[in-house]
Protein backbone atom coordinates (compact mmCIF):
# COMPACT_ATOMS: atom_id res chain seq x y z
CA UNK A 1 19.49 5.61 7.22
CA UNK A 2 22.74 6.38 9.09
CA UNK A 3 24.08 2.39 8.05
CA UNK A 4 22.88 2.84 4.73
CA UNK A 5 24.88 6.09 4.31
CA UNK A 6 28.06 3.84 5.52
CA UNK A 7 27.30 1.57 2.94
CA UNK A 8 27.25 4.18 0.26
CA UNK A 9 30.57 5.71 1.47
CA UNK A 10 31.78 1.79 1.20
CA UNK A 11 30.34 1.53 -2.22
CA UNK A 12 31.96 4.60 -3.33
CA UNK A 13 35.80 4.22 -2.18
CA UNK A 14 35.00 0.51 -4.07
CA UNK A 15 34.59 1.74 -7.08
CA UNK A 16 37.13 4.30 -6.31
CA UNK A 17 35.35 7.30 -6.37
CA UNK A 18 36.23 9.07 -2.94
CA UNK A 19 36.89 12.28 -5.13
CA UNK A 20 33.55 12.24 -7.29
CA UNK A 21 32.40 15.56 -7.75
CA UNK A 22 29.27 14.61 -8.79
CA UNK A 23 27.17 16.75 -11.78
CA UNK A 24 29.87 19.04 -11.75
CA UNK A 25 32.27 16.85 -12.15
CA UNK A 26 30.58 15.72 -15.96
CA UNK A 27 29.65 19.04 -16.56
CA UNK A 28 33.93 19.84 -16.72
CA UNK A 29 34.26 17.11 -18.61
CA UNK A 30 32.23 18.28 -21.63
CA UNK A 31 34.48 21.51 -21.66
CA UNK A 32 37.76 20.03 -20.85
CA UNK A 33 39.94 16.61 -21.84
CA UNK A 34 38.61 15.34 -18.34
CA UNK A 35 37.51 12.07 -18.14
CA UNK A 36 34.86 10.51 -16.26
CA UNK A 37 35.26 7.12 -14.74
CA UNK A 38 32.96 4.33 -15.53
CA UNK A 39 32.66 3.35 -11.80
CA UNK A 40 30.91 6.31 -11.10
CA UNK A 41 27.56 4.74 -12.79
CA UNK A 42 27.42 1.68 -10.33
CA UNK A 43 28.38 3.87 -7.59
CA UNK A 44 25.57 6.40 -8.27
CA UNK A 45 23.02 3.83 -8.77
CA UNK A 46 23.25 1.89 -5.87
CA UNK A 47 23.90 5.28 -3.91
CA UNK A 48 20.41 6.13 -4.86
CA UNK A 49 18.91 3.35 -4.81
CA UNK A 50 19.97 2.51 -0.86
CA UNK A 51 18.86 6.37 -0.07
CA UNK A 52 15.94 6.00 -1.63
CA UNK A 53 14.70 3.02 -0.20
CA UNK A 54 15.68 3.81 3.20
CA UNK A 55 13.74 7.01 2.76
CA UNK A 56 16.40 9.58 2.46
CA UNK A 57 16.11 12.12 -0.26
CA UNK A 58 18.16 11.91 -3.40
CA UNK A 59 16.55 13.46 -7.09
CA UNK A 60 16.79 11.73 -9.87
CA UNK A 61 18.34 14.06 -12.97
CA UNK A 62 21.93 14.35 -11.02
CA UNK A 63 21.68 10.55 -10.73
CA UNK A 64 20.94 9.84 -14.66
CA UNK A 65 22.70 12.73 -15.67
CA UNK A 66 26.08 11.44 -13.71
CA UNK A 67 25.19 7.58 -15.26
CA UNK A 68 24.69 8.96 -18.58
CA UNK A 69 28.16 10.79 -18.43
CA UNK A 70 29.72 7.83 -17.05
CA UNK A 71 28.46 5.17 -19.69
CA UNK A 72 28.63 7.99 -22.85
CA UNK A 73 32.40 8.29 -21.96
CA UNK A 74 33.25 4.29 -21.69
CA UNK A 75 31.24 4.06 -24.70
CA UNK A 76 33.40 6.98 -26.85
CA UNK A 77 36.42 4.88 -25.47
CA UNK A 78 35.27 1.92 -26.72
CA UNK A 79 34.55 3.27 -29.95
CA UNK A 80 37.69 4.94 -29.86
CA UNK A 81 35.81 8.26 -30.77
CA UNK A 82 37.85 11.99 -31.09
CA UNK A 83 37.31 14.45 -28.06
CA UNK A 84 34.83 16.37 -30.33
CA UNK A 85 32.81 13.27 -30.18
CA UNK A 86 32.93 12.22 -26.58
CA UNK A 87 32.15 16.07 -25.76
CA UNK A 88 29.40 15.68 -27.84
């Protein structure tokens, strides 16, 4: 557990997301011109998944709810979408 917590912190400052804030972070983002970073989806996922499978305890809304924020806001990017849209 202790190595696979390494890796995580490795995984995050990767993807470049030493400062992630987690739910909270997407949660200001709905209400404010913040954006969130599309790194934070691979980080979360294999954060949880090496937890998880070492047997450490991580819930599964934050982790969809943070992926879902991530990919929703490269998507409104993409599509070039107003803030009113992304928000939504």
């Amino acid at each position: 557990l202790p190595v696979s917590g390494l890796l995580i912190v490795w995984i995050y400052h990767i993807f470049r997301e030493d400062k992630n804030q987690g739910t909270n972070m997407v949660i200001d983002a709905i209400s404010s011109n913040r954006e969130v970073t599309f790194g934070m989806a691979p980080a979360v996922f294999f954060g949880t998944l090496l937890t998880q499978l070492t047997g450490g305890s991580a819930g599964r809304e934050g982790a969809a709810l943070q992926m879902g924020g991530s990919i929703g806001g490269l998507m409104g990017t993409f599509w070039e979408l107003d803030e009113k849209d992304k928000n939504t």
